[in-house]
Protein backbone atom coordinates (compact mmCIF):
# COMPACT_ATOMS: atom_id res chain seq x y z
CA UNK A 1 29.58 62.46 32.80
CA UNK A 2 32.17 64.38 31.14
CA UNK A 3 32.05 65.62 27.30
CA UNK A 4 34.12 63.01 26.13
CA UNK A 5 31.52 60.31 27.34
CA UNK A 6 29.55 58.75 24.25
CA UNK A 7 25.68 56.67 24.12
CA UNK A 8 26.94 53.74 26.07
CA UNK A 9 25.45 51.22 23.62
CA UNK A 10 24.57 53.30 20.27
CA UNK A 11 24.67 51.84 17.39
CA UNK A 12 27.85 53.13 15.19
CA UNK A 13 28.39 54.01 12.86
CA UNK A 14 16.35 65.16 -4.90
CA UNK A 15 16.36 70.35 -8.52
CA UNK A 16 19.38 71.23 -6.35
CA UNK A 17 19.61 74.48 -8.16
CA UNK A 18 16.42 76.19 -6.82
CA UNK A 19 16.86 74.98 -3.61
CA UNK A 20 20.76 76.17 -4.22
CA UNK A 21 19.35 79.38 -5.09
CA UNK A 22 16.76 80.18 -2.62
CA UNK A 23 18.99 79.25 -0.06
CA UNK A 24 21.76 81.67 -1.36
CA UNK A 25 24.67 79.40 -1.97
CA UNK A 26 24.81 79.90 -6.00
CA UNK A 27 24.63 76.71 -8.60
CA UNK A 28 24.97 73.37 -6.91
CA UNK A 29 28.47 72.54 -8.64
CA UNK A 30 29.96 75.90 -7.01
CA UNK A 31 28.20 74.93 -3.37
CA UNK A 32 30.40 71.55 -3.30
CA UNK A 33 32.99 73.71 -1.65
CA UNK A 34 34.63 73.48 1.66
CA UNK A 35 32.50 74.91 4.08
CA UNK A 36 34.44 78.60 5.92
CA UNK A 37 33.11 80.13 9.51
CA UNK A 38 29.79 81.40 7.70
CA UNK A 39 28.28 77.61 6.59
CA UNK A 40 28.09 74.30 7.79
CA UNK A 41 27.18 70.69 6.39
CA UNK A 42 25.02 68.15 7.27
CA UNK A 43 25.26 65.94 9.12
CA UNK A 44 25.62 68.32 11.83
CA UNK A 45 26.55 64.86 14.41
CA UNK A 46 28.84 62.82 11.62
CA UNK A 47 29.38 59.27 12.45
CA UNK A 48 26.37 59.08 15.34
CA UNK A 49 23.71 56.65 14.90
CA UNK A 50 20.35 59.75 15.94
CA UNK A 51 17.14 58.75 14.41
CA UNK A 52 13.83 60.39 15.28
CA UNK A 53 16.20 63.88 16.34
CA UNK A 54 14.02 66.47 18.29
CA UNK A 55 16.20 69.69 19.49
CA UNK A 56 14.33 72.76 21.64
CA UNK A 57 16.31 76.28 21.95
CA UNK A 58 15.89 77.61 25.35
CA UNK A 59 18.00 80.20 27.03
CA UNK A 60 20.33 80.61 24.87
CA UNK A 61 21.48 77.03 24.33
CA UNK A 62 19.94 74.34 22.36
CA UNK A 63 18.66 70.79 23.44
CA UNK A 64 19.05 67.33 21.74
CA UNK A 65 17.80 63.78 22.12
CA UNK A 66 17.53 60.76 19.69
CA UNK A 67 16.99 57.53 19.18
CA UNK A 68 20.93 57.29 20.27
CA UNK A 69 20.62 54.38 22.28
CA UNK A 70 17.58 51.88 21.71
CA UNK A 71 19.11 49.25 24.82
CA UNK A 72 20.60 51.21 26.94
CA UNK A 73 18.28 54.62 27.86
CA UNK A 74 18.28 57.93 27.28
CA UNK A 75 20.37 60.97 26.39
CA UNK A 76 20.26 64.55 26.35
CA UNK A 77 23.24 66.96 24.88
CA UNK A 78 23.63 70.63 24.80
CA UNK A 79 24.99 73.24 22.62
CA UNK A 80 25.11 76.89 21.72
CA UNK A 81 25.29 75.96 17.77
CA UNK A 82 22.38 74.39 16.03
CA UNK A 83 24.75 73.63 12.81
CA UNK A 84 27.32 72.03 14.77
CA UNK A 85 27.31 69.03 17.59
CA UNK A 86 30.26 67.15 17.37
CA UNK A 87 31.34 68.96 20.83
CA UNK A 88 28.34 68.79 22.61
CA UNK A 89 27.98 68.30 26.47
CA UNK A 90 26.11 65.48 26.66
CA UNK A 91 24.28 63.68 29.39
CA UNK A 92 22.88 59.90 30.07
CA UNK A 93 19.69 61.02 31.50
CA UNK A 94 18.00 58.01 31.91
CA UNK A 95 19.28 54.10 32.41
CA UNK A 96 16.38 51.02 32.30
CA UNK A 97 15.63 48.76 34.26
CA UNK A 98 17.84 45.66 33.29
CA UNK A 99 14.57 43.69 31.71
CA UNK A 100 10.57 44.60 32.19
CA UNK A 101 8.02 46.42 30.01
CA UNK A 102 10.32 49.46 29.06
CA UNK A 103 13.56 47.94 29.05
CA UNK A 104 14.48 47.39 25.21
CA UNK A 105 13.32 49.17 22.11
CA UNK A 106 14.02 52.63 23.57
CA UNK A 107 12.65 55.15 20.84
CA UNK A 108 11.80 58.62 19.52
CA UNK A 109 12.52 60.63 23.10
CA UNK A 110 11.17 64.65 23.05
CA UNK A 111 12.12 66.85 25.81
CA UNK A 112 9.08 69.48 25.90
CA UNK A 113 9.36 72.62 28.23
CA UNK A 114 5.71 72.87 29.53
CA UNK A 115 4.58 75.41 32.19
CA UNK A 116 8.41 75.78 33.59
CA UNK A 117 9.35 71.92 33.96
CA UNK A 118 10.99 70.06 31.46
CA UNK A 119 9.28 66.48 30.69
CA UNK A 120 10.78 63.83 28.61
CA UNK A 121 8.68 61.37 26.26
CA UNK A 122 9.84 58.27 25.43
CA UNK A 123 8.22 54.96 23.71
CA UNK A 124 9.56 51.63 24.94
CA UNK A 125 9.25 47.67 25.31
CA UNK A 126 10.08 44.80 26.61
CA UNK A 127 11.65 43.70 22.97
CA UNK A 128 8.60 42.62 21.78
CA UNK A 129 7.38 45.49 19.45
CA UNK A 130 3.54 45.23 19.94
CA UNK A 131 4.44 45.67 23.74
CA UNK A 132 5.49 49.24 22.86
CA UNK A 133 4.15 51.86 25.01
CA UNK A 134 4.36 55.62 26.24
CA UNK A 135 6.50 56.79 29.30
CA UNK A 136 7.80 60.16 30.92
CA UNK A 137 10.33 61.95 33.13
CA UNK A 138 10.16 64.94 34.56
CA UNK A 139 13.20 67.91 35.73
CA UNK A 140 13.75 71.06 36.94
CA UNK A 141 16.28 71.46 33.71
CA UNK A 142 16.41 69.80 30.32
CA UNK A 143 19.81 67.68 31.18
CA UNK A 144 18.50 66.65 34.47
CA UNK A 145 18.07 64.92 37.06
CA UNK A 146 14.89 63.55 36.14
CA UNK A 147 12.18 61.92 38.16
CA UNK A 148 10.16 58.99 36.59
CA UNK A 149 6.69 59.70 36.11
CA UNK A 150 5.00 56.51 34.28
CA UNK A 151 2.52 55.76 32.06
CA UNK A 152 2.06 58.15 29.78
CA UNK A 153 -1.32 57.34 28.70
CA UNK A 154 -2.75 53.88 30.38
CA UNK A 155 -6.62 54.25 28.78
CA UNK A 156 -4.33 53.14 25.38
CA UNK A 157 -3.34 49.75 26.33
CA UNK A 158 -1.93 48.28 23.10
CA UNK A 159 1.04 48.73 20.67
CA UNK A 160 2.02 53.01 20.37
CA UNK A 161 4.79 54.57 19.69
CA UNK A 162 5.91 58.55 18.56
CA UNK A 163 4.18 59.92 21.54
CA UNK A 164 4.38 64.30 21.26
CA UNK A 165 2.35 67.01 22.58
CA UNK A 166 0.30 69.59 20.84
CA UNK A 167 -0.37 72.79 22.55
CA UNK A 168 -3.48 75.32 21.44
CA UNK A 169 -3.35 78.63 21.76
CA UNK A 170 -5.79 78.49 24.49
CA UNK A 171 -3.43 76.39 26.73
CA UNK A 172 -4.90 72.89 25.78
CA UNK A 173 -2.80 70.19 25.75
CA UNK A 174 -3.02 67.09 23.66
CA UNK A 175 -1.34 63.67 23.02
CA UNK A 176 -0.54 62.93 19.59
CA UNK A 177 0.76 58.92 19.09
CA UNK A 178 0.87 56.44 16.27
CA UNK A 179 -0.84 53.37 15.76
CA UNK A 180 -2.47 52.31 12.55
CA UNK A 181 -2.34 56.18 11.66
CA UNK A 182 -2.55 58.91 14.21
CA UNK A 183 -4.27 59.21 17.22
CA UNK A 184 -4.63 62.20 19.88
CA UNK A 185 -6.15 62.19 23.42
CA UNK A 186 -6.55 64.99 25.66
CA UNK A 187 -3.93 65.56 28.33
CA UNK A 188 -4.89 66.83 32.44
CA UNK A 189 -1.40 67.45 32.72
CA UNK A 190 1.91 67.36 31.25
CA UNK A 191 2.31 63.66 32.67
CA UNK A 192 -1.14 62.35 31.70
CA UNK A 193 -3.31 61.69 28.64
CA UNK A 194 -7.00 61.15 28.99
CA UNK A 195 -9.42 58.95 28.00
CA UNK A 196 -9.35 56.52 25.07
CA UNK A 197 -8.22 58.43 22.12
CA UNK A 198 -9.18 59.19 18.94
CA UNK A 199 -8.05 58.48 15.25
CA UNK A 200 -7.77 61.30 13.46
CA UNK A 201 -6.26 60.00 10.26
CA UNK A 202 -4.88 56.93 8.32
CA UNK A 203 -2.71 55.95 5.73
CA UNK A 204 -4.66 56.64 2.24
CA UNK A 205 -2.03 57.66 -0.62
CA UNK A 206 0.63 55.84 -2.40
CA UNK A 207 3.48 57.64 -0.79
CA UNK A 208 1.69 56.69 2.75
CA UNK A 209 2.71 52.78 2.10
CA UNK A 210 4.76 50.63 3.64
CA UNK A 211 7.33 49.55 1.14
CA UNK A 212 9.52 46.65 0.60
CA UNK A 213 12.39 45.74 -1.97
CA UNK A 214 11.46 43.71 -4.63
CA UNK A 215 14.19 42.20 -7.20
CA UNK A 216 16.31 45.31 -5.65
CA UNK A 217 13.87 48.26 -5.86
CA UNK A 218 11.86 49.53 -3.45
CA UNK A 219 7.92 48.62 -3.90
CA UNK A 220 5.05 49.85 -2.36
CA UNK A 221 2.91 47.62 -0.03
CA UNK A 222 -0.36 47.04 -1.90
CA UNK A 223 -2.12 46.88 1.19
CA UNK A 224 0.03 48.50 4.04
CA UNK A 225 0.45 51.91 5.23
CA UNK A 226 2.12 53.41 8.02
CA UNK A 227 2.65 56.49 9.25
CA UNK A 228 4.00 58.14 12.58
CA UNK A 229 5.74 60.32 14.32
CA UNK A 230 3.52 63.25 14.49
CA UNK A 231 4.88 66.80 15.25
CA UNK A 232 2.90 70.14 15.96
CA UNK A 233 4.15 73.12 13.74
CA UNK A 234 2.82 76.53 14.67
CA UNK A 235 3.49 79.69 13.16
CA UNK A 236 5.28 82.17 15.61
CA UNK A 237 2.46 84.51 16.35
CA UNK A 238 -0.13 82.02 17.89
CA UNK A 239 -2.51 84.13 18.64
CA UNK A 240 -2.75 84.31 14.63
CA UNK A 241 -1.43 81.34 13.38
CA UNK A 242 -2.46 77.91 12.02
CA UNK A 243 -2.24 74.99 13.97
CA UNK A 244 -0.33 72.12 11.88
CA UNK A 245 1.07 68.68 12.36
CA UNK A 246 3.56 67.85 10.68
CA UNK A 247 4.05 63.72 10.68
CA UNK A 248 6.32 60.83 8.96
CA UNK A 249 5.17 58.25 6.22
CA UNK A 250 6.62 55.13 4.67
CA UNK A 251 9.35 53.38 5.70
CA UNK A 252 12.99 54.67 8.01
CA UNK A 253 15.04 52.24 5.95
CA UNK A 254 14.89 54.67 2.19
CA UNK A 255 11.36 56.03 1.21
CA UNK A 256 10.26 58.07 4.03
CA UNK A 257 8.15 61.19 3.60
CA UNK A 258 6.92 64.09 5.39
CA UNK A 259 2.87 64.71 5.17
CA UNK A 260 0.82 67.77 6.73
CA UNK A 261 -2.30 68.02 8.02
CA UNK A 262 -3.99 71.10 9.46
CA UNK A 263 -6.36 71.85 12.30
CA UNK A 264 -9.40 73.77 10.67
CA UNK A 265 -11.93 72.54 12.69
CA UNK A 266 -12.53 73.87 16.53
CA UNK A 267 -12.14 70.29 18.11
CA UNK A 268 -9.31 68.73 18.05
CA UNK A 269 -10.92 65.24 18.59
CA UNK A 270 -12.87 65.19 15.93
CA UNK A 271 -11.25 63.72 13.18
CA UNK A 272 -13.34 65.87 10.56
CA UNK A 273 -11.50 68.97 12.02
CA UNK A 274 -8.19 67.51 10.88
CA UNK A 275 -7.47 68.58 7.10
CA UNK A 276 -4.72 66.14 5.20
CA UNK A 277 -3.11 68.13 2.30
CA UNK A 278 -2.74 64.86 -0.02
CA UNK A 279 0.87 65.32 -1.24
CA UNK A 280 3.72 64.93 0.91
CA UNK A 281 6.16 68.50 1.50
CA UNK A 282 9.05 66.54 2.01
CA UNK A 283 10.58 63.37 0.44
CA UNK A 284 13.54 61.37 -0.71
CA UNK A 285 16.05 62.53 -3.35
CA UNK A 286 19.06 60.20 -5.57
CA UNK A 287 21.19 61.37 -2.80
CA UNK A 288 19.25 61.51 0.70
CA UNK A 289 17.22 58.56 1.66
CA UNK A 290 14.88 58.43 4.61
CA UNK A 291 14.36 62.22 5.13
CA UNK A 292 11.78 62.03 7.96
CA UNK A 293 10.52 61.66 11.71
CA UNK A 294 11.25 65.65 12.33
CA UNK A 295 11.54 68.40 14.77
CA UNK A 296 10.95 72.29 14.80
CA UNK A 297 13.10 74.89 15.98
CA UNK A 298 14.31 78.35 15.41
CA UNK A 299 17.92 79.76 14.78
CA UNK A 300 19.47 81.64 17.62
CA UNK A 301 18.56 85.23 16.94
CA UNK A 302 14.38 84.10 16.51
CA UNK A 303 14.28 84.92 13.05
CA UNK A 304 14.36 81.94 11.14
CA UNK A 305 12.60 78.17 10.94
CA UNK A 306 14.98 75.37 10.84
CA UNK A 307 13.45 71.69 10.43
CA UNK A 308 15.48 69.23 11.97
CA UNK A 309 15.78 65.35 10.77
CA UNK A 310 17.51 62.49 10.36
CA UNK A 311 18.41 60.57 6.97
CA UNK A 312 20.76 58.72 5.23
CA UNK A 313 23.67 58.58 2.36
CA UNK A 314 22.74 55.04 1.35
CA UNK A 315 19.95 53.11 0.71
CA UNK A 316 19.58 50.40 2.99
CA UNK A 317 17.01 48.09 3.93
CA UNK A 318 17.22 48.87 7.55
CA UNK A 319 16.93 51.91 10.06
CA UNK A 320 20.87 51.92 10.86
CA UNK A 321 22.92 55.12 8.79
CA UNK A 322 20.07 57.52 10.35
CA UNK A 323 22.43 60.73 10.76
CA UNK A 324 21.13 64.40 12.27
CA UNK A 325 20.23 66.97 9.27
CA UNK A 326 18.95 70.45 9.50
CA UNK A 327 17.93 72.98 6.91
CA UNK A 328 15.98 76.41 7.06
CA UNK A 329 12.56 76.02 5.93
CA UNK A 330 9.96 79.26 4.89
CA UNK A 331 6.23 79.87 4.96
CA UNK A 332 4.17 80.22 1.54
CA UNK A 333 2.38 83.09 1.28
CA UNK A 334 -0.61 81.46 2.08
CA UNK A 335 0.53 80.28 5.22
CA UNK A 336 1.83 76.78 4.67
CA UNK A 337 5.20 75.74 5.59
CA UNK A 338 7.60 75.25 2.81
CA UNK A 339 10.37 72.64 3.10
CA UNK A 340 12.06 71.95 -0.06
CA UNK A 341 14.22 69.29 -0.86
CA UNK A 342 16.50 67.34 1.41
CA UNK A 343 20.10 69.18 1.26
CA UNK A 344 22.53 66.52 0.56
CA UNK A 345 25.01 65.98 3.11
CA UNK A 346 28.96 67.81 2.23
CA UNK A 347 26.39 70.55 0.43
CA UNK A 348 27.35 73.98 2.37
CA UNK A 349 24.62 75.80 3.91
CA UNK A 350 24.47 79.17 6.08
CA UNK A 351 24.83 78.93 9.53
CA UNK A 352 21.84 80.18 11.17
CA UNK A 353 20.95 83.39 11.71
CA UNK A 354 22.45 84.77 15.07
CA UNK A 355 24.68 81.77 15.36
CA UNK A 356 28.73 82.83 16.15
């Protein structure tokens, strides 16, 4: 596979000015300029369908996969610049079988470097959504070859998708999913999660809902929520830091949030340990629909947070137009990550720190 080689089946194709500001890049009308060799625009992957994007930064190169290709498996590209993809190596990783329980539906993949192997999470079906369930590869090195290890968690034998891992500062590892809100289980290995799980929180606020367009505007669901795609956000000295998950609510297709809760209990699977701040820290603006289902990961020289995403230009009433977006985020001075605004896409930003 060459670098010319594309997803064999992908699908194709909010105050500015104090975002503007803090980000350096002067009043919004003066940052509609063409970006030079110091900035970049998002989308950093123009004109590629990547929903649910998580990237990792090891060695000195960075790590990709998406929801790129939903029927035909799973891919993994590479590249020294965070802000920039089109040029990628890139790498099928994974093909499925041509029909069985993980054949269709192929969604949200994370590549996770635990104890010196790579291991990539997937969630997929047999088409049927409910049939949706948790599997996992594992490699020597993130682009492979990868051995197929399974069942991801069998004690969890119905409909879950959004599968990611949480690791404590004391080594613990932990399987974070969705279904009906968000669940974790206890892992005895990177392969494996344990036991039957535990809800640790549910859809409660109006920004949580489902929604659905009504006489052309969106609506929320009076009595549906749904959230997903939990991610664990930890500040860089762990032996001090808070343990957060970061995790996705509403709906992929235009209002789609970001919510936070926060570990500040001592067990993990105890739900009353798990603190929901009640507003989301991340949302839709007139320009950027479905901001959401995020990664973490650092610029080049390990000085800055970047949050990593995918969104879209228009709103539509399904999950296609999902493009890759990135943006530094900062810390408040109470500890809490601070995200902003979604950074509408042509809107120059500064590379990353480190980044040639």
């Amino acid at each position: 596979m060459n670098n010319d080689d594309t997803p064999g089946q992908a699908l194709r194709r909010r105050s500015l000015l104090g975002l503007a500001a803090a980000l350096g890049l002067g009043a919004p009308g003066a940052a509609m300029t063409a970006p030079d060799d110091t900035t970049f625009t998002n989308p950093v992957l123009p004109g590629v369908e990547a929903g649910d994007p998580f990237v990792v930064w090891h060695e000195g190169r960075y790590y990709l996969t998406a929801t790129f290709d939903p029927e035909g498996g799973l891919w993994v590209y590479s590249s020294d610049h965070l802000s920039d993809w089109r040029h990628a190596e890139r790498r099928k990783v994974w093909t499925p079988e041509p029909d069985g329980p993980r054949s269709k539906m192929i969604w949200a993949p994370e590549l996770h470097h635990l104890d010196g192997r790579w291991y990539l999470y997937f969630t997929a079906a047999d088409g049927i959504d409910a049939n949706h369930r948790h599997y996992v590869l594992e490699a020597e090195h993130p682009m492979g070859p990868f051995v197929d290890r399974g069942r991801v968690h069998a004690e969890h034998e119905r409909y879950a998708i959004d599968g990611s891992v949480l690791r404590l500062k004391d080594g613990r590892l932990f399987w974070m999913y969705a279904d009906d809100g968000l669940w974790i289980a206890p892992m005895s290995g990177p392969t494996r999660a344990v036991g039957p799980g535990v809800r640790i929180v549910r859809g409660e606020h109006d920004w949580e809902r489902g929604w659905h367009k009504v006489d052309g505007r969106w609506q929320p669901q009076a009595h549906a929520y749904w959230i997903e795609a939990p991610q664990a956000l930890q500040q860089h000295d762990r032996s001090k830091g808070r343990d957060f998950v970061v995790y996705s609510a509403g709906h992929t297709a235009a209002v789609y949030y970001l919510g936070l809760l926060e570990l500040t209990g001592a067990d993990p699977m105890d739900p009353k340990s798990w603190t929901k701040h009640p507003k989301p820290v991340f949302g839709p603006t007139d320009k950027v629909f479905a901001p959401g289902h995020n990664s973490f990961t650092r610029s080049p020289d390990g000085t800055e947070d970047w949050l990593v995403y995918h969104a879209k230009d228009q709103d539509a009433g399904d999950a296609s137009g999902r493009t890759m977006r990135i943006q530094r985020f900062n810390w408040s001075a109470d500890g809490r990550p601070v995200f902003g605004a979604p950074i509408a896409s042509g809107v120059p930003q500064r590379k990353p720190s480190g980044e040639a």
